[in-house]
N, C-alpha and C. Protein backbone atom coordinates (compact mmCIF):
# COMPACT_ATOMS: atom_id res chain seq x y z
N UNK A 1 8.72 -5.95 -10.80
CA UNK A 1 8.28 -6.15 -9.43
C UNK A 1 7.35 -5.01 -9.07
N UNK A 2 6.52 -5.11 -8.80
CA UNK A 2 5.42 -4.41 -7.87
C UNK A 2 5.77 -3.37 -6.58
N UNK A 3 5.40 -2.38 -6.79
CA UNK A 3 5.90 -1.18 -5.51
C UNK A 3 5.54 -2.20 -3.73
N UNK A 4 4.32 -2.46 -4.15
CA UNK A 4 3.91 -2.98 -2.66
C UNK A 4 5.14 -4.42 -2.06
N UNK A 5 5.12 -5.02 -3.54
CA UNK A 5 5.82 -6.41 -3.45
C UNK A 5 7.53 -5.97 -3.15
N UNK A 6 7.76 -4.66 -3.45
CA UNK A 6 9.44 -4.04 -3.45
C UNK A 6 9.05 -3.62 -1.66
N UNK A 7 8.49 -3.02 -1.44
CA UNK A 7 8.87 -2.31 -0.13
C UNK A 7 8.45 -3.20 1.06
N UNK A 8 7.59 -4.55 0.82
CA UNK A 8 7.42 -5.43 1.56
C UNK A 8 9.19 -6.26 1.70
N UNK A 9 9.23 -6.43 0.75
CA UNK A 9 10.66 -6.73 0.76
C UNK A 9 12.01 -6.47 1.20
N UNK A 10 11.62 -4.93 1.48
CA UNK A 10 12.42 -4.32 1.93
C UNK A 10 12.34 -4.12 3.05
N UNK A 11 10.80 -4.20 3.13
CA UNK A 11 10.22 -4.60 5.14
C UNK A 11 11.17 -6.02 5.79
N UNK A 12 11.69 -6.88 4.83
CA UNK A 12 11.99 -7.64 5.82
C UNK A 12 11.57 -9.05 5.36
N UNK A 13 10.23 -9.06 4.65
CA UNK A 13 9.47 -10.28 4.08
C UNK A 13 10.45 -10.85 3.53
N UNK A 14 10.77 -12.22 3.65
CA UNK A 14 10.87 -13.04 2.97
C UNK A 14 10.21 -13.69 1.59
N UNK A 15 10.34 -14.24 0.62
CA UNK A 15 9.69 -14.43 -0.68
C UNK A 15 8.18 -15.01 -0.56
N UNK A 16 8.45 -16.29 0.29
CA UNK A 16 7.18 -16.97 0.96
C UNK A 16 6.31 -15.84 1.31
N UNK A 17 6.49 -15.37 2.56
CA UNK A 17 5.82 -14.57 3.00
C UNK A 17 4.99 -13.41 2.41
N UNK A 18 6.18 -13.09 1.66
CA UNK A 18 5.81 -11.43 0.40
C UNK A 18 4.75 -12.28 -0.09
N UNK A 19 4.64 -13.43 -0.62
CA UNK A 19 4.04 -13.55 -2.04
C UNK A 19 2.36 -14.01 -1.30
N UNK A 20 2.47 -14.07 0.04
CA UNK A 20 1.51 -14.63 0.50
C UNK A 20 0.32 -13.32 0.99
N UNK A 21 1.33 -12.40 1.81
CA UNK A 21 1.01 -11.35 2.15
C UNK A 21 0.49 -10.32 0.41
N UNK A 22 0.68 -10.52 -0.65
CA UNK A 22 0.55 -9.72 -1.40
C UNK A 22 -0.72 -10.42 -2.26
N UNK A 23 -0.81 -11.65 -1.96
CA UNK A 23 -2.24 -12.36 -2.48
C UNK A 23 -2.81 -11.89 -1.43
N UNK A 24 -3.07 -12.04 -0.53
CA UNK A 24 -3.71 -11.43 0.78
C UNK A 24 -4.72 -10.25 0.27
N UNK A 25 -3.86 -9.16 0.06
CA UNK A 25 -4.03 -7.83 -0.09
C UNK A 25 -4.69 -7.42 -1.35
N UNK A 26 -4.71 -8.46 -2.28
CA UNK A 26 -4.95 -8.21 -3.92
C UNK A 26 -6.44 -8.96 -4.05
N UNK A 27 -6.79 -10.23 -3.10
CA UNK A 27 -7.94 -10.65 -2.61
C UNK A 27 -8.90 -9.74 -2.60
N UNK A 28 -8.55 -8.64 -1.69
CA UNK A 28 -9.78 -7.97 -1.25
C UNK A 28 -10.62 -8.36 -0.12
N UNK A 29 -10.31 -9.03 0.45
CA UNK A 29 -10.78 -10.25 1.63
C UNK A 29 -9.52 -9.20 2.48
N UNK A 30 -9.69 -8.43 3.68
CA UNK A 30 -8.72 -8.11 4.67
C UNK A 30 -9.48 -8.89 5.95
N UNK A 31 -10.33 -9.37 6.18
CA UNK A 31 -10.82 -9.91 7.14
C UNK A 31 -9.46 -10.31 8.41
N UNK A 32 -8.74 -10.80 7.73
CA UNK A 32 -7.72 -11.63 8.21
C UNK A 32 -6.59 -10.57 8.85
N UNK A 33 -6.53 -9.47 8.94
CA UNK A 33 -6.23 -8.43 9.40
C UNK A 33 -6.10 -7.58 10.70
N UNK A 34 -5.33 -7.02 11.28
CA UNK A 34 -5.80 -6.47 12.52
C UNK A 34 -6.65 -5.44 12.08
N UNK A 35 -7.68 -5.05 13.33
CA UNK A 35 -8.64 -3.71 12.67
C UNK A 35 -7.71 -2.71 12.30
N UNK A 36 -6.39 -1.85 12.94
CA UNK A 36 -6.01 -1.18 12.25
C UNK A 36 -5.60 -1.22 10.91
N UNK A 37 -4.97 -2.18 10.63
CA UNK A 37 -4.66 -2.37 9.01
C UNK A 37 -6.00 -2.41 8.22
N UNK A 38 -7.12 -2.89 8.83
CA UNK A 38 -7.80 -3.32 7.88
C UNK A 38 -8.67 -1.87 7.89
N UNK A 39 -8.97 -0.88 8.78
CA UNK A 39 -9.22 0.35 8.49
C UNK A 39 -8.31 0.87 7.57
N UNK A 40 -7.03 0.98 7.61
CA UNK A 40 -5.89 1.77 6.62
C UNK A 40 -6.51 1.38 5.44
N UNK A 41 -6.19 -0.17 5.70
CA UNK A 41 -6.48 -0.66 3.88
C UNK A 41 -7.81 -0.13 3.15
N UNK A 42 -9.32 0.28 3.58
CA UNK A 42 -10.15 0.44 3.30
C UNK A 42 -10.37 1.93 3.23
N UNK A 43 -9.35 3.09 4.08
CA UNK A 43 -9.40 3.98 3.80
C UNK A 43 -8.28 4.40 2.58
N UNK A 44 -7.43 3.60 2.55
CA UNK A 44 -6.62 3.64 1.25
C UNK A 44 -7.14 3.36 0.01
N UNK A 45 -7.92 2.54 0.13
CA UNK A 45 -8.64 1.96 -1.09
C UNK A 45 -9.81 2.87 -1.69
N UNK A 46 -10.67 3.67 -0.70
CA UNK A 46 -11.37 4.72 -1.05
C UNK A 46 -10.56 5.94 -1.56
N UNK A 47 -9.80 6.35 -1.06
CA UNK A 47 -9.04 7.53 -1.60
C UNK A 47 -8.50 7.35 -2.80
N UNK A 48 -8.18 6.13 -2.92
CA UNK A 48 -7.57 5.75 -4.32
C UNK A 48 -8.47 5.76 -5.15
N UNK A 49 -9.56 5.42 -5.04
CA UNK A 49 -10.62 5.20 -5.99
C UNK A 49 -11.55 5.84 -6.26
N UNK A 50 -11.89 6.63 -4.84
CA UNK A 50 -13.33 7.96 -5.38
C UNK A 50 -12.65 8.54 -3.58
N UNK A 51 -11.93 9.40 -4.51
CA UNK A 51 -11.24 10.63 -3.33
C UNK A 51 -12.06 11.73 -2.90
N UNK A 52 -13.06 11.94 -4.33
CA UNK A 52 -14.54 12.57 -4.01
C UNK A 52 -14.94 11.97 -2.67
N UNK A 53 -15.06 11.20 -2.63
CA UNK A 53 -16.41 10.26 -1.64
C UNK A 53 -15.66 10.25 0.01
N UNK A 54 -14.34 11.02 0.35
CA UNK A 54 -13.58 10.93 1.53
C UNK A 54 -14.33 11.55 2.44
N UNK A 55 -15.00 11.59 3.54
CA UNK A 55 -16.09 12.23 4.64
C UNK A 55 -14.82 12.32 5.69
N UNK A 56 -15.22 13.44 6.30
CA UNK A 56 -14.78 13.77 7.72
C UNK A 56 -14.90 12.65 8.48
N UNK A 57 -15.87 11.83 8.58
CA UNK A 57 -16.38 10.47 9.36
C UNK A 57 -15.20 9.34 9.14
N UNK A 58 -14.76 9.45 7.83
CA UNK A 58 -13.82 8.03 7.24
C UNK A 58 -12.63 8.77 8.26
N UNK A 59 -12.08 10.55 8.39
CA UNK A 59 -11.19 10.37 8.62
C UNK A 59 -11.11 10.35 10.06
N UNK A 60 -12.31 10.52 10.85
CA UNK A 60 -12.13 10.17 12.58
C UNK A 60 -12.30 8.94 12.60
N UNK A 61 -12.69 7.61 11.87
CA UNK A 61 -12.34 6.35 12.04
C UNK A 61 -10.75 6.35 11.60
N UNK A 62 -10.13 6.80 11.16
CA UNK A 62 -8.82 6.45 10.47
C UNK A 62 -8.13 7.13 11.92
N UNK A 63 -8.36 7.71 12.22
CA UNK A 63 -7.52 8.77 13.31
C UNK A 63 -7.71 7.81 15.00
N UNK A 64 -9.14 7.16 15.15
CA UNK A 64 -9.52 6.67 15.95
C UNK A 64 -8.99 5.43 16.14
N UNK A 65 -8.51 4.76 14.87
CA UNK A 65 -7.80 3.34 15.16
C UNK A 65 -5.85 3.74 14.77
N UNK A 66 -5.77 4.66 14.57
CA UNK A 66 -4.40 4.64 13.82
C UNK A 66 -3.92 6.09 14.75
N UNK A 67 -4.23 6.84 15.52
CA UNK A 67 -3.96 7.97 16.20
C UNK A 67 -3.74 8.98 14.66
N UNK A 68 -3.60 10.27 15.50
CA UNK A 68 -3.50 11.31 14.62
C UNK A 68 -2.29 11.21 13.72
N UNK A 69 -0.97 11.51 14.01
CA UNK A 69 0.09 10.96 13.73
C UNK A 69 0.51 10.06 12.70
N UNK A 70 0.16 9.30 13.35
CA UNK A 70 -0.18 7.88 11.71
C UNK A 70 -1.01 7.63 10.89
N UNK A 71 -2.01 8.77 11.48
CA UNK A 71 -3.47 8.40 10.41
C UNK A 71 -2.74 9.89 9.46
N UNK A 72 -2.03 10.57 9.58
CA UNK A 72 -1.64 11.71 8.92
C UNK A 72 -0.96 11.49 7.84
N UNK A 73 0.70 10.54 8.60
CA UNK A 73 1.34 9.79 7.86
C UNK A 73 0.49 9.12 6.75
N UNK A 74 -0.07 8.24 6.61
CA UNK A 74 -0.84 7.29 6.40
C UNK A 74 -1.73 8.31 4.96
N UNK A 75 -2.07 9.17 5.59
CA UNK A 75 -2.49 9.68 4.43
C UNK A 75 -1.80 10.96 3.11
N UNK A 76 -0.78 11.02 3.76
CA UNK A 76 0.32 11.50 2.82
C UNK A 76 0.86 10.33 2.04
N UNK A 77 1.29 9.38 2.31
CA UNK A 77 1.83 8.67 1.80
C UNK A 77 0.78 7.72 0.74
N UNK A 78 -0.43 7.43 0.97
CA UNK A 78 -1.11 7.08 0.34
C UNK A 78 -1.49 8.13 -1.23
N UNK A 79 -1.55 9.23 -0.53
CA UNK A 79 -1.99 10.46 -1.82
C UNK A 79 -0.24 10.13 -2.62
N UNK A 80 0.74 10.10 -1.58
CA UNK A 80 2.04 10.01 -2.79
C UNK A 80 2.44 9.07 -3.64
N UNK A 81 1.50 7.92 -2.71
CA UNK A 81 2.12 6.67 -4.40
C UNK A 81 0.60 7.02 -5.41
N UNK A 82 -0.24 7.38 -4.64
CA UNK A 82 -1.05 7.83 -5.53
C UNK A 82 -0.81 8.72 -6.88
N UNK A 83 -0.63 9.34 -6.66
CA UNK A 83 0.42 10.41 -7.32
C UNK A 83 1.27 10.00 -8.53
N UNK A 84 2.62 9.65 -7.83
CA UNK A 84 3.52 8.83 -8.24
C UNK A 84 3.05 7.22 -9.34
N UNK A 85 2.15 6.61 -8.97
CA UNK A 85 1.33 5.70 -9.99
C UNK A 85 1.08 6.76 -11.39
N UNK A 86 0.32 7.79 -11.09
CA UNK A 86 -0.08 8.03 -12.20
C UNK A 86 0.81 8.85 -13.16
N UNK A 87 1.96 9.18 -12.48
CA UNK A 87 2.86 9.91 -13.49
C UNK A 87 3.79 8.81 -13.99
N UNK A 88 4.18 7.71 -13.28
CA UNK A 88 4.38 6.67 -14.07
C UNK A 88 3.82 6.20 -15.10
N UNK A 89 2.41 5.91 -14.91
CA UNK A 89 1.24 5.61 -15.88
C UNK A 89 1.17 6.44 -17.23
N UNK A 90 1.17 7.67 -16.52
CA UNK A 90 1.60 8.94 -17.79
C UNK A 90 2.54 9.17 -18.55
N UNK A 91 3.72 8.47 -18.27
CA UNK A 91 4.79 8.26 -18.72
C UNK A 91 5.30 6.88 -19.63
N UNK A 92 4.24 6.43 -19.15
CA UNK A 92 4.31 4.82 -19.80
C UNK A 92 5.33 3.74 -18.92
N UNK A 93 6.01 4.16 -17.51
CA UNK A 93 7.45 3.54 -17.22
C UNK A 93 6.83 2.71 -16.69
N UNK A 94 7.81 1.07 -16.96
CA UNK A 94 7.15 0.17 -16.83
C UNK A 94 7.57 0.08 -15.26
N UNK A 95 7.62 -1.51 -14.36
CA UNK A 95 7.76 -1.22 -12.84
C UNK A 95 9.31 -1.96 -12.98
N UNK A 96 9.48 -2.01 -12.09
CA UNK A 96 11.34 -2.58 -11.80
C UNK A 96 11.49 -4.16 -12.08
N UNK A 97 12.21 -4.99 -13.05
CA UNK A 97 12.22 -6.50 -13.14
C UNK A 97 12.25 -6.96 -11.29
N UNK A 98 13.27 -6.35 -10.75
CA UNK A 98 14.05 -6.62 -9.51
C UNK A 98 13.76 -6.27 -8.71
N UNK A 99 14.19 -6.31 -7.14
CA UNK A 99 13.83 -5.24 -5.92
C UNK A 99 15.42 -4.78 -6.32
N UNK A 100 15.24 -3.35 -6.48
CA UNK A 100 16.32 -2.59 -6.44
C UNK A 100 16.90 -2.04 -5.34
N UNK A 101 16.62 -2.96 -4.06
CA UNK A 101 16.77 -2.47 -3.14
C UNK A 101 17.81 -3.33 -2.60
N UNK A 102 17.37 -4.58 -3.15
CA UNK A 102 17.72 -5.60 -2.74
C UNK A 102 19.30 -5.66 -2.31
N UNK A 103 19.81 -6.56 -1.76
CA UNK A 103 21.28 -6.82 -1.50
C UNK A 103 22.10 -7.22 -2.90
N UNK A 104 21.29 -8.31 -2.51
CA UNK A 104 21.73 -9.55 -3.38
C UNK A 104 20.55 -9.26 -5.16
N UNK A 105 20.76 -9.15 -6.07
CA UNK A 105 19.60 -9.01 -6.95
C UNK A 105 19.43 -9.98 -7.53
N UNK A 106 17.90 -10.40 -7.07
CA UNK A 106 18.24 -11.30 -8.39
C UNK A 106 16.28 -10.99 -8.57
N UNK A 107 15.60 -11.58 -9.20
CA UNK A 107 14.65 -11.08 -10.12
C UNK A 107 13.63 -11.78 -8.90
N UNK A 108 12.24 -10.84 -8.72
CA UNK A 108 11.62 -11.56 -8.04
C UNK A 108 10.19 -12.04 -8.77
N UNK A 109 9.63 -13.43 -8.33
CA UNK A 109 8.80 -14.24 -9.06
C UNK A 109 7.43 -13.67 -8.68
């Protein structure tokens, strides 16, 4: 199971929903989005990808739709699965069959 697809899950999503919300997001299409998410998602997606290329500008739009606070949050937590991906990666560990979070376990599709 997928980190995003585990903690959506743990948000509350239902299977339907998860699996809909996680094509959504894997699209690349956020159109469909409120502007705040769809700022997060695009400033997440830059940092992830050319952390070089982060401007003071990306982060007063991030701060401007998401307040200071959450645009802070928001970017700790992004640098930590960041992080966390690649020492997995480095490690070779594969991702979880299950949500290990889950109540009930059973394997998700």
């Amino acid at each position: 199971m997928g980190h995003t697809q585990m903690l959506l899950a743990v948000a509350g999503l239902k299977e339907q929903g998860l699996n809909e919300r996680v094509a959504k997001l894997a699209s690349g299409d956020w159109s469909s989005f409120p502007p705040n998410e769809r700022v997060g998602l695009l400033f997440a997606h830059k940092l992830t990808r050319k952390p070089w290329d982060v401007r003071r500008s990306d982060l007063d739009v991030l701060t401007a739709h998401m307040g200071r606070e959450r645009a802070l949050d928001s970017i700790w937590y992004i640098c930590w699965c960041n992080y966390m991906t690649r020492v997995a990666d480095a490690f070779q560990i594969p991702l979880e069959a299950e949500n290990v979070f889950a109540e009930e376990k059973k394997p998700m599709k």
